[in-house]
Protein backbone atom coordinates (compact mmCIF):
# COMPACT_ATOMS: atom_id res chain seq x y z
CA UNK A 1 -10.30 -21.02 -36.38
CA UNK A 2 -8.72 -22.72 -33.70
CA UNK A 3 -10.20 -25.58 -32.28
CA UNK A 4 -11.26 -26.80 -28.67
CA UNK A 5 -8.40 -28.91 -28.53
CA UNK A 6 -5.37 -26.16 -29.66
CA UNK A 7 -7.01 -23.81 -27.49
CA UNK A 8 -6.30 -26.10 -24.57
CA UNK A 9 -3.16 -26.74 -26.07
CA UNK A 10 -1.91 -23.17 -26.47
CA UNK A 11 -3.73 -22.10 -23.06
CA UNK A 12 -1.78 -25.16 -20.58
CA UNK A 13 1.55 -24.45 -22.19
CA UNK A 14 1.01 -20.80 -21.78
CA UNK A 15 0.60 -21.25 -17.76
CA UNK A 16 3.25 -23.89 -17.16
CA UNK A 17 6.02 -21.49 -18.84
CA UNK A 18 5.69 -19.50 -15.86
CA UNK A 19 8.39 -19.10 -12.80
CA UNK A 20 5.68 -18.58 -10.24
CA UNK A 21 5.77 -23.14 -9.55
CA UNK A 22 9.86 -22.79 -9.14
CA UNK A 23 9.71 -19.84 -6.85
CA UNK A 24 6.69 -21.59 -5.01
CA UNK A 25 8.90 -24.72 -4.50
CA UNK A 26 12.42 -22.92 -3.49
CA UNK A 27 10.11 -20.64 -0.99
CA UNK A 28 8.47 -23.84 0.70
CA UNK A 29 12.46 -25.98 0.56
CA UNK A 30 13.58 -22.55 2.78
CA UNK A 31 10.80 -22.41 5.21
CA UNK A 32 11.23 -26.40 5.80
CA UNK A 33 15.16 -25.84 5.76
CA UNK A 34 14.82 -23.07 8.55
CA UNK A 35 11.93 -25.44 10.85
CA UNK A 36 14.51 -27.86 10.65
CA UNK A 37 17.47 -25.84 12.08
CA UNK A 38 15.20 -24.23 14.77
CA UNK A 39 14.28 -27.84 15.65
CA UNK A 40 18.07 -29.01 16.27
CA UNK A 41 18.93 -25.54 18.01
CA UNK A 42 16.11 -26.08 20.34
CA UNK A 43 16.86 -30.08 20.90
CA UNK A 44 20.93 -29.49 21.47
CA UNK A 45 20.32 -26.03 23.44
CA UNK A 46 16.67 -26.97 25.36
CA UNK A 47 18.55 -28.32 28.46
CA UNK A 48 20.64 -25.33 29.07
CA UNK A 49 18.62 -22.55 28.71
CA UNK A 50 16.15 -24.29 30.87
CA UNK A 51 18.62 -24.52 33.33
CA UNK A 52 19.91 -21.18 32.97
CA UNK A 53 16.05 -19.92 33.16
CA UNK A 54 15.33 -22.01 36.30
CA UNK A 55 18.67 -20.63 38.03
CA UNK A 56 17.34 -16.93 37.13
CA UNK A 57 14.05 -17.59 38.02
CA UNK A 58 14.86 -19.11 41.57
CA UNK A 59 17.49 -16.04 41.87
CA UNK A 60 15.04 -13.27 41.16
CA UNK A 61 12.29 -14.77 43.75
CA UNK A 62 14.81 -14.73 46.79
């Protein structure tokens, strides 16, 4: 009969042979990989399309 302690044994090594931690990990580096290009697109590209929105704004009120 197994014991308290091998059944905690055989149960934790049972759940950490799963993928679903790896997957969990690539899926969260991807989502902070894309924040961090959207971040740089908006900081090098802000000024000009503020501009450009401010000249099309100011053109479609005249």
């Amino acid at each position: 009969m197994l014991t308290t302690y091998e059944f905690a044994s055989a149960w934790l090594q049972a759940r950490c042979k799963t993928d679903r931690g790896a997957s969990l990990v690539e899926y969260a580096l991807l989502v902070a990989l894309i924040a961090v290009v959207c971040i740089i697109a908006v900081t090098f590209l802000g000024k000009s399309a503020s501009s450009k929105f401010s000249s099309v704004g100011s053109a479609v009120a005249s």
